[in-house]
C-alpha atoms as a PDB file:
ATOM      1  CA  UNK A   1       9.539   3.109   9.962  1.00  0.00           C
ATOM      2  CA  UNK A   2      11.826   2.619  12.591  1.00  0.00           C
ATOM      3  CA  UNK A   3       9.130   0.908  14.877  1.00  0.00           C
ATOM      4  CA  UNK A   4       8.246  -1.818  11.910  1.00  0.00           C
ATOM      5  CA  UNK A   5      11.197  -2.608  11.115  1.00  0.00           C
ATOM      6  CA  UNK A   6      11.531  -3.360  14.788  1.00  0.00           C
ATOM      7  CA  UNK A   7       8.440  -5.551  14.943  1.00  0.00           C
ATOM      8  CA  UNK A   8       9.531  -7.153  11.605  1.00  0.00           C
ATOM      9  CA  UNK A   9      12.819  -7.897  13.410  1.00  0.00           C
ATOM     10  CA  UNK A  10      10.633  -9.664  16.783  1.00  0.00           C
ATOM     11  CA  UNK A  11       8.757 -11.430  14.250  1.00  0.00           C
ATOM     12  CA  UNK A  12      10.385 -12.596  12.177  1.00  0.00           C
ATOM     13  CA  UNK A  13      12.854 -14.675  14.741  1.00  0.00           C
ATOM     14  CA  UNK A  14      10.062 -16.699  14.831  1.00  0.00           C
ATOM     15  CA  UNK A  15       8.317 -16.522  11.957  1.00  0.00           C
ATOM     16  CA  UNK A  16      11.247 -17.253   9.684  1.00  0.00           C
ATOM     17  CA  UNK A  17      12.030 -20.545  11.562  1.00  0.00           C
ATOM     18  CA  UNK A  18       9.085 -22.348   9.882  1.00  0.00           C
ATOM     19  CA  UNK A  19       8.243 -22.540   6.035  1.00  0.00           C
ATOM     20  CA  UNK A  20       5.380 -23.261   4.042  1.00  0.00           C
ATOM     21  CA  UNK A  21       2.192 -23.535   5.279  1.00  0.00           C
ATOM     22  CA  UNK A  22       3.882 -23.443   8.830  1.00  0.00           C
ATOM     23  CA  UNK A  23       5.267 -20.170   8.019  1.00  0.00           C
ATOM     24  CA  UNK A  24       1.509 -18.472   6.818  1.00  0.00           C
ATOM     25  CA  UNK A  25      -0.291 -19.851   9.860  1.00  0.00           C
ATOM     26  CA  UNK A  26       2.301 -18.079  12.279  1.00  0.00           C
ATOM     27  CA  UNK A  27       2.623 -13.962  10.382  1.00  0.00           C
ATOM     28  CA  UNK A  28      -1.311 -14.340  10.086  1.00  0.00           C
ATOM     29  CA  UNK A  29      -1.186 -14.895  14.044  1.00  0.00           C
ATOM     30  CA  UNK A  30       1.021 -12.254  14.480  1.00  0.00           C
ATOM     31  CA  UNK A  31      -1.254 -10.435  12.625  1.00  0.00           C
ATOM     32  CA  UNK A  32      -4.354 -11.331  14.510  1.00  0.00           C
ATOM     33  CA  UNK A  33      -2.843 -10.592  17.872  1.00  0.00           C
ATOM     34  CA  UNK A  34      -1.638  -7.428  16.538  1.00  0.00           C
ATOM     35  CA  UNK A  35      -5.352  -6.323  15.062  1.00  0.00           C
ATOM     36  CA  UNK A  36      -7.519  -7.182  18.549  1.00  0.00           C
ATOM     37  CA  UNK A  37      -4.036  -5.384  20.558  1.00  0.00           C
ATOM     38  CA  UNK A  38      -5.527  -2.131  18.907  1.00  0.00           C
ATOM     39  CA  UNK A  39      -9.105  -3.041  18.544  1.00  0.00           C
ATOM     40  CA  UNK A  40      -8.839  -3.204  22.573  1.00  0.00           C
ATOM     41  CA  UNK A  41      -7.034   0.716  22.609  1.00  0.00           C
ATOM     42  CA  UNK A  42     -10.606   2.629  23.374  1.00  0.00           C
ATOM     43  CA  UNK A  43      -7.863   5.565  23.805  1.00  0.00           C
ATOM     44  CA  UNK A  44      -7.298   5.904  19.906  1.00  0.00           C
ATOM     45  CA  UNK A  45     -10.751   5.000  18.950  1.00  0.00           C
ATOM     46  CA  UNK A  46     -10.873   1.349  19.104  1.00  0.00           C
ATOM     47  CA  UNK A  47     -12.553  -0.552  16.255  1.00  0.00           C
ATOM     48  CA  UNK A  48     -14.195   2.501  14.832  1.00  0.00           C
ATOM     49  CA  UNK A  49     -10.219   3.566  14.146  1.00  0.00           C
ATOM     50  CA  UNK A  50      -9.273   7.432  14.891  1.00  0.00           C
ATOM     51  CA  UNK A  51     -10.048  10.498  12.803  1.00  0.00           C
ATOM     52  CA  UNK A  52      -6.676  12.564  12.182  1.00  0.00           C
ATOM     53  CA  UNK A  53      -8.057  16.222  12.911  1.00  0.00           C
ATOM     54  CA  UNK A  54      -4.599  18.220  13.593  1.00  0.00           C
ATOM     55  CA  UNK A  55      -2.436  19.109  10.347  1.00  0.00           C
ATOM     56  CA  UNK A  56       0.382  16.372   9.855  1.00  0.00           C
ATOM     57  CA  UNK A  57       3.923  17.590  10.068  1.00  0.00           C
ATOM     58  CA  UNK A  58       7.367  15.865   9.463  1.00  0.00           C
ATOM     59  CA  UNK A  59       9.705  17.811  11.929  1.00  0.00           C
ATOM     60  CA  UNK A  60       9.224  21.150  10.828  1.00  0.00           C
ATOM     61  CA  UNK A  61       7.586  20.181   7.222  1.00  0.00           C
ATOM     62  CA  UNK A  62       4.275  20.171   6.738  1.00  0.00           C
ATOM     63  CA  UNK A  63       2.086  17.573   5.018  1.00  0.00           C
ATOM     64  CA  UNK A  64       1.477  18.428   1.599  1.00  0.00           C
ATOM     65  CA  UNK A  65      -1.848  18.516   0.280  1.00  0.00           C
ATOM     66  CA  UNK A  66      -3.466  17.685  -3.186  1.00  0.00           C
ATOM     67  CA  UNK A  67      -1.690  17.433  -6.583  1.00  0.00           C
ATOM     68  CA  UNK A  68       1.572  17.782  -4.313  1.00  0.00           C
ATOM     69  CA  UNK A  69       0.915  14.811  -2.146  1.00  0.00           C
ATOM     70  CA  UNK A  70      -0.021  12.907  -5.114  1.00  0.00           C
ATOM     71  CA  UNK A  71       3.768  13.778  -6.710  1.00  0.00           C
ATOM     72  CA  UNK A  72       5.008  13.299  -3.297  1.00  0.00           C
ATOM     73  CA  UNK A  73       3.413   9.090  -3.332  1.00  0.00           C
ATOM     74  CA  UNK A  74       4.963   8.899  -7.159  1.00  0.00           C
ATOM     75  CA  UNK A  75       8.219  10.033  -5.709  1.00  0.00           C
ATOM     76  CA  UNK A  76       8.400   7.288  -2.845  1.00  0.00           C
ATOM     77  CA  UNK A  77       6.872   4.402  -5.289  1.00  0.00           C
ATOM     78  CA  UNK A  78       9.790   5.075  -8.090  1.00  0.00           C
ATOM     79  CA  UNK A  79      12.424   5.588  -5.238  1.00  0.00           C
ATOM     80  CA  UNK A  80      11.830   2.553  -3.318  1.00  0.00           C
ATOM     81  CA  UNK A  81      11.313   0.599  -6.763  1.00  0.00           C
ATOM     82  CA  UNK A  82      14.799   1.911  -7.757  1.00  0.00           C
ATOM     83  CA  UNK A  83      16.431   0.901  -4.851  1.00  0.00           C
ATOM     84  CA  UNK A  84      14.995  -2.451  -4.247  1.00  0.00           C
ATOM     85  CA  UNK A  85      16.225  -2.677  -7.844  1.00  0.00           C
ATOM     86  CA  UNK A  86      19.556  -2.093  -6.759  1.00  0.00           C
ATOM     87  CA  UNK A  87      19.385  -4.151  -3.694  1.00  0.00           C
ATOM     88  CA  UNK A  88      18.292  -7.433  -6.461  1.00  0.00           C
ATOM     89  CA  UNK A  89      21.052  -6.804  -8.281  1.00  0.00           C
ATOM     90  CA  UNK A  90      23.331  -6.740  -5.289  1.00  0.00           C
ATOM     91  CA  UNK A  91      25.425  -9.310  -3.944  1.00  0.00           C
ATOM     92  CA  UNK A  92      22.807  -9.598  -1.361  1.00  0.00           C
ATOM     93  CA  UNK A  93      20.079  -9.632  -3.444  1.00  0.00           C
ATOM     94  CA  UNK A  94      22.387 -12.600  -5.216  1.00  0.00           C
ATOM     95  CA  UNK A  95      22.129 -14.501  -1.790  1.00  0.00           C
ATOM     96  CA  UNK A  96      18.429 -13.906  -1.054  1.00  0.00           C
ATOM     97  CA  UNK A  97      17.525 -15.397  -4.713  1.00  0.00           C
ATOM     98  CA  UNK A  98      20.024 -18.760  -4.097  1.00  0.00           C
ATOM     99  CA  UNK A  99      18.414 -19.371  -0.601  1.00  0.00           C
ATOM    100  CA  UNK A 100      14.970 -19.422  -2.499  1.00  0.00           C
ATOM    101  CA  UNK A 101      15.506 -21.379  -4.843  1.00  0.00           C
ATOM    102  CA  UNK A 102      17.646 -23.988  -2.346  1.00  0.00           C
ATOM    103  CA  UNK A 103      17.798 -23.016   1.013  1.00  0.00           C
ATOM    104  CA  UNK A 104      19.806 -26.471   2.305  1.00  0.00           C
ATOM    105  CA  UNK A 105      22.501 -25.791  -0.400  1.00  0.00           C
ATOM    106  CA  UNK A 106      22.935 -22.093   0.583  1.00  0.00           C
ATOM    107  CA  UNK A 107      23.265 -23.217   4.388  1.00  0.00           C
ATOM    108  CA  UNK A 108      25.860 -25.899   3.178  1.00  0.00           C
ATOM    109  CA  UNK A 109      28.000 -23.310   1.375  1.00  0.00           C
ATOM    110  CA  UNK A 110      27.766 -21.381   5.026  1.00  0.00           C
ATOM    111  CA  UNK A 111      25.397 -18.770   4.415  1.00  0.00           C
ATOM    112  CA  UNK A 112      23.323 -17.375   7.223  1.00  0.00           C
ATOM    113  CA  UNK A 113      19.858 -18.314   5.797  1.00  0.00           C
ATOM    114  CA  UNK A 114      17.788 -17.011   8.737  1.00  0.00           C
ATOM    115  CA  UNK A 115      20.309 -13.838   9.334  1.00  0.00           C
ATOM    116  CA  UNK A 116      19.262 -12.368   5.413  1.00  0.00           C
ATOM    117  CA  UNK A 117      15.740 -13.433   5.758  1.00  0.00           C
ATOM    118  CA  UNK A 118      15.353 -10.949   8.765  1.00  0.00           C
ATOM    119  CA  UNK A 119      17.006  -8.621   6.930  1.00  0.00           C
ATOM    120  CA  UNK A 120      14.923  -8.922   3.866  1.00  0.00           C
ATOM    121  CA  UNK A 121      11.850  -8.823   6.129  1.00  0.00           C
ATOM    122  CA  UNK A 122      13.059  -5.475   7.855  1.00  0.00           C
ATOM    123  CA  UNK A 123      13.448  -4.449   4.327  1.00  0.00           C
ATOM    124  CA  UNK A 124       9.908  -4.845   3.301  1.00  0.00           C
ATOM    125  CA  UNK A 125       8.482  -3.446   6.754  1.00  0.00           C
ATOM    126  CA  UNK A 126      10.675  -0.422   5.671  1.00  0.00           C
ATOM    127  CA  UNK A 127       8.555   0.037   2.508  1.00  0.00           C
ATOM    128  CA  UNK A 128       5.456  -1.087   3.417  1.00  0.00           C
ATOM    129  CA  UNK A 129       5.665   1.239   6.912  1.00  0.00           C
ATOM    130  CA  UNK A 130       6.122   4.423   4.118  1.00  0.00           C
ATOM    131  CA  UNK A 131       2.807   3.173   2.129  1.00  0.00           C
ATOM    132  CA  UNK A 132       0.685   2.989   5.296  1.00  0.00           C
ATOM    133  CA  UNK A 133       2.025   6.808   6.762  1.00  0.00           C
ATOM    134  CA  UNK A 134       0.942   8.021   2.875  1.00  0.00           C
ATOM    135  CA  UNK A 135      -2.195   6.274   2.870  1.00  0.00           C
ATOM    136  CA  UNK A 136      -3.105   7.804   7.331  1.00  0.00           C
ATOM    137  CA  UNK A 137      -1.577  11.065   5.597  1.00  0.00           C
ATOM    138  CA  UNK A 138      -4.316  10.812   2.447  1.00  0.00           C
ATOM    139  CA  UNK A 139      -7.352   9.622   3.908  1.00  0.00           C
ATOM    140  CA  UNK A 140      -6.750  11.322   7.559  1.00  0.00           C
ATOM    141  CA  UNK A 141      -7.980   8.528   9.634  1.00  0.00           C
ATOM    142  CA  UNK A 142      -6.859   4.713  10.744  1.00  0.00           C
ATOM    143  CA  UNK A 143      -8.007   1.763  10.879  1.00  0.00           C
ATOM    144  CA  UNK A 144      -7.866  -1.348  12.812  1.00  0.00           C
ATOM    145  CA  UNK A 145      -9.250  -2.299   9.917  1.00  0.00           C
ATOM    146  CA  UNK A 146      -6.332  -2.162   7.593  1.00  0.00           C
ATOM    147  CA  UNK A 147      -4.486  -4.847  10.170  1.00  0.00           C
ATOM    148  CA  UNK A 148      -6.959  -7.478   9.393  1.00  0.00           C
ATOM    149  CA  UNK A 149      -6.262 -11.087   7.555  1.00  0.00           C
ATOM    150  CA  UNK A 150      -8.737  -9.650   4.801  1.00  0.00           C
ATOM    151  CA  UNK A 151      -6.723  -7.129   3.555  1.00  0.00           C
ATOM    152  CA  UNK A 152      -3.113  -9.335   4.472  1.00  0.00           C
ATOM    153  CA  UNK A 153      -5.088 -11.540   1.837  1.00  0.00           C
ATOM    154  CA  UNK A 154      -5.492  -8.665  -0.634  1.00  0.00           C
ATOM    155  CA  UNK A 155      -1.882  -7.646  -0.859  1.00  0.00           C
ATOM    156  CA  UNK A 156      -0.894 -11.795  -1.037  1.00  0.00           C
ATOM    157  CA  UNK A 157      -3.275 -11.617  -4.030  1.00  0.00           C
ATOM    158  CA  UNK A 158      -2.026  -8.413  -5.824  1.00  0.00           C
ATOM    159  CA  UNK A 159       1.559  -9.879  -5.380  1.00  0.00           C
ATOM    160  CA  UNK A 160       0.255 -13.309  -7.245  1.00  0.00           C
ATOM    161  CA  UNK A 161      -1.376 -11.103  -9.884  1.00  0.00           C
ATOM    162  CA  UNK A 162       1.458  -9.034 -10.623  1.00  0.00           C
ATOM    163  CA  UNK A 163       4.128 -11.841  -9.862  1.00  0.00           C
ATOM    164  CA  UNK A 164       7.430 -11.512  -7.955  1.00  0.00           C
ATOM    165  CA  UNK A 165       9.686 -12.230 -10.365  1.00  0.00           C
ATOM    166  CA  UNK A 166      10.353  -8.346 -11.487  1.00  0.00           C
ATOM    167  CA  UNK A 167      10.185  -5.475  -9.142  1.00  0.00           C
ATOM    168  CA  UNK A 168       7.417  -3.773 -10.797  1.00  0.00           C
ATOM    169  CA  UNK A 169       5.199  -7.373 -10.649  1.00  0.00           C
ATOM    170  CA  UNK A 170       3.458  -6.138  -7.506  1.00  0.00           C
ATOM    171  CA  UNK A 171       2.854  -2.862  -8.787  1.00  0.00           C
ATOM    172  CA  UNK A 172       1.304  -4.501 -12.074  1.00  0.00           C
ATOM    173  CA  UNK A 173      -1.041  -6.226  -9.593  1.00  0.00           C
ATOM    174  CA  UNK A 174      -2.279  -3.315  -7.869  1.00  0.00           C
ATOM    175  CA  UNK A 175      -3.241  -1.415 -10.877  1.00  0.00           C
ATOM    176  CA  UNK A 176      -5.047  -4.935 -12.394  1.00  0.00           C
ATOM    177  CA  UNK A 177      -6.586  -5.391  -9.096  1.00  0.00           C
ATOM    178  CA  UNK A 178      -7.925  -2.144  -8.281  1.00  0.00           C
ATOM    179  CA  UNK A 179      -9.009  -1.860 -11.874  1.00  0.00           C
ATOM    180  CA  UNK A 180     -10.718  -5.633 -12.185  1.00  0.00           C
ATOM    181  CA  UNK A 181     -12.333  -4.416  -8.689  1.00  0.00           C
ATOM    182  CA  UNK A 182     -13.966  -1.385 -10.292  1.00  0.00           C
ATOM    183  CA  UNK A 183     -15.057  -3.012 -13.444  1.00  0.00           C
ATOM    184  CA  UNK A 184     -16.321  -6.294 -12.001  1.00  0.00           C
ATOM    185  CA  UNK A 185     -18.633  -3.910  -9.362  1.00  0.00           C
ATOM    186  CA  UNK A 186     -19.484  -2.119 -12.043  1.00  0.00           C
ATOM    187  CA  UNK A 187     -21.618  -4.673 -13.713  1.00  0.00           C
ATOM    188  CA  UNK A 188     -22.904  -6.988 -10.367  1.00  0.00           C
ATOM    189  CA  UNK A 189     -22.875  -6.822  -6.561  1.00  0.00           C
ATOM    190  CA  UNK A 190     -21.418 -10.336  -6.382  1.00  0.00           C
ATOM    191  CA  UNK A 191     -18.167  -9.207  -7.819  1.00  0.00           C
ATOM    192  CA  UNK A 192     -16.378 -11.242  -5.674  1.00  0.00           C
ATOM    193  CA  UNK A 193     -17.190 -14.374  -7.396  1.00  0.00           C
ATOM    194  CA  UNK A 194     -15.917 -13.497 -11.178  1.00  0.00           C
ATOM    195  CA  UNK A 195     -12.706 -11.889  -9.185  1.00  0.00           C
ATOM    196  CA  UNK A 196     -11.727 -15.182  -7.503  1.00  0.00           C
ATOM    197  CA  UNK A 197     -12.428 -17.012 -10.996  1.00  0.00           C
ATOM    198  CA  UNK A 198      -9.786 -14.747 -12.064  1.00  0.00           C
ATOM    199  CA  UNK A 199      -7.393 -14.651  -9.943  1.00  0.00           C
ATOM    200  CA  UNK A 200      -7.661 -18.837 -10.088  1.00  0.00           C
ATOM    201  CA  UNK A 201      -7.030 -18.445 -13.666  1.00  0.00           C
ATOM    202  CA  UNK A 202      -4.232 -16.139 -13.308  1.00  0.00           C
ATOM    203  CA  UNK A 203      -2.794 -18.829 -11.022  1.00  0.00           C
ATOM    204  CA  UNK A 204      -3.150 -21.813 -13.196  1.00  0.00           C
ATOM    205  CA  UNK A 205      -1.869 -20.397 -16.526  1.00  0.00           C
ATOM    206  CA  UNK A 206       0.164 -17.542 -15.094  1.00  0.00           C
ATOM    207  CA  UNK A 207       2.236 -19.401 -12.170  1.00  0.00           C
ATOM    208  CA  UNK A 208       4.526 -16.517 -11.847  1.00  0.00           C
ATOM    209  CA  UNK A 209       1.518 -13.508 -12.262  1.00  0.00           C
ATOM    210  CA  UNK A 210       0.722 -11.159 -15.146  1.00  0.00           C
ATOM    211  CA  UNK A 211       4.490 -10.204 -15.593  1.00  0.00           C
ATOM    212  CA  UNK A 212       5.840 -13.356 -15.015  1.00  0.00           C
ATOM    213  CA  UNK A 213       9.519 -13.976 -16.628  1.00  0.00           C
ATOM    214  CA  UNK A 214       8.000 -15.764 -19.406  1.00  0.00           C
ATOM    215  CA  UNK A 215       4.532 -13.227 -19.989  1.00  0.00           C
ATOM    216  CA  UNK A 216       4.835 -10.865 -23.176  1.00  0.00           C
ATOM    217  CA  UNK A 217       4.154  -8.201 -20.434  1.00  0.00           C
ATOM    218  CA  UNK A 218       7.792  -8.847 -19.124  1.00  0.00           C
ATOM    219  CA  UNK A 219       9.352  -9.547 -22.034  1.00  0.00           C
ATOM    220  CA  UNK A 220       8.571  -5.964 -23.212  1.00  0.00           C
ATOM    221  CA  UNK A 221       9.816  -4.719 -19.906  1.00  0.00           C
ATOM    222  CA  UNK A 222      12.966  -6.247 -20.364  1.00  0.00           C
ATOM    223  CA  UNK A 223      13.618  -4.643 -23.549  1.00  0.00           C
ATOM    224  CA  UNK A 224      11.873  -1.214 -22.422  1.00  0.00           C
ATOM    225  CA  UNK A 225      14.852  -1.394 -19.556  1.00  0.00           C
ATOM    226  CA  UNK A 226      17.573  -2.240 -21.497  1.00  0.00           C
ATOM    227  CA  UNK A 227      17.250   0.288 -24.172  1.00  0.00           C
ATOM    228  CA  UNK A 228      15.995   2.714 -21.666  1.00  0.00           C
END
C-alpha cells in the first residue's frame, strides 16, 4: 500500500496538471512504461508473470484460505466502502466534489486544486493496492498482465456501468460486468461485440451508469440508506 500510494503521489504531479483527454493519454503512459518495466524483470518471471509457491504471511499472520479468505475480501470491500463514505461526506470530500464540478471557481475561492487531487489519487491507490494483494493472495500468481491498458480499460468501463455518483456505483458495475461477461459468452464467442453495444447504450441513456442519481436503482438505495 505504502509503495502505491507513493507512485500515485510521483504520478500524479504530473498527471494531475493536464485534464481531459490530456490527462488519459499521460496515466495510460504511465501505465505502459510501468507494464514493459516488469515485462523486462526475467528475475520474477517476466511476461509469463510469477507463480506464488511459499504460504503468504502478514507479519506473523498467515494467509487465510477458502470460505475465510472469501469473508476476509467482504470485510475489506464493506470497510473501504464505509470509509470512502465517510470521506464524501467530509469536508474534504465537500472540496473534491466543488473542484469537479468547477475547478477555476474553487482555485478563485483559494483552494489547492492540485494539492486534494493528489490526495484523492493516493486515496484510490490505497484501495485499489488492497484489491490487487487479495486478488496475488487468491489466485497465487502475478501478472504483468493485470498492468496492461486492456484491463485499465475494463475497470474505466465497470466504473461507467456502475456510475460514480454513489459509492457503491462501481461495485454495481463489477457485478453487471462480470455477469453480462458470463452470459454474453455463454451464448457466442464474439461476445465482445453485443458487450460494447451495451455498454454504448448504457452510455447514451444512462450518462451517469446503472445507479446514476436519477436511475430507480439509486433511488431505492437512497431510501434503503436512510431507513437503514
Amino acid at each position: 500500500m505504502i509503495c502505491c500510494v507513493l507512485l500515485a503521489f510521483i504520478t500524479g504531479l504530473v498527471c494531475l496538471r493536464a485534464s481531459g483527454i490530456y490527462f488519459i493519454m499521460i496515466t495510460l503512459a504511465f501505465n505502459q512504461m510501468i507494464f514493459y518495466y516488469f515485462v523486462a524483470l526475467e528475475r520474477y518471471g517476466g511476461e509469463d508473470g510469477l507463480q506464488i509457491l511459499s504460504p503468504l504471511h502478514f507479519g506473523p499472520f498467515a494467509a487465510p484460505k477458502g470460505v475465510a479468505f472469501y469473508y476476509v475480501c467482504w470485510g475489506a470491500l464493506c470497510t473501504s466502502l464505509l470509509l470512502l463514505r465517510q470521506v464524501i461526506s467530509s469536508r474534504f470530500g465537500i472540496v473534491l466534489r466543488a473542484i469537479s464540478q468547477n475547478e477555476r471557481r474553487a482555485i478563485a475561492l483559494g483552494v489547492p486544486a492540485l494539492r486534494y487531487k493528489i490526495a484523492a489519487l493516493a486515496i484510490s491507490a490505497a484501495v485499489t493496492s488492497i484489491a490487487g494483494a487479495l486478488l496475488a493472495t487468491n489466485q497465487k500468481f502475478v501478472s504483468p498482465a493485470d498492468l496492461s491498458w486492456i484491463r485499465s480499460a475494463d475497470l474505466v468501463i465497470i466504473v461507467v456501468l456502475g456510475g460514480i455518483s454513489l459509492v457503491w456505483g462501481p461495485v454495481i458495475g463489477a457485478i453487471a460486468f462480470f455477469l453480462a461477461e458470463l452470459l454474453l459468452s455463454s451464448w457466442t464467442i464474439h461476445w465482445q461485440l453485443p458487450f460494447g453495444i451495451l455498454v454504448i447504450l448504457v452510455g447514451i441513456f444512462l450518462k451517469e451508469g446503472i445507479i446514476s442519481s436519477g436511475s430507480p436503482a439509486a433511488a431505492w438505495t437512497r431510501r434503503r440508506t436512510r431507513h437503514g
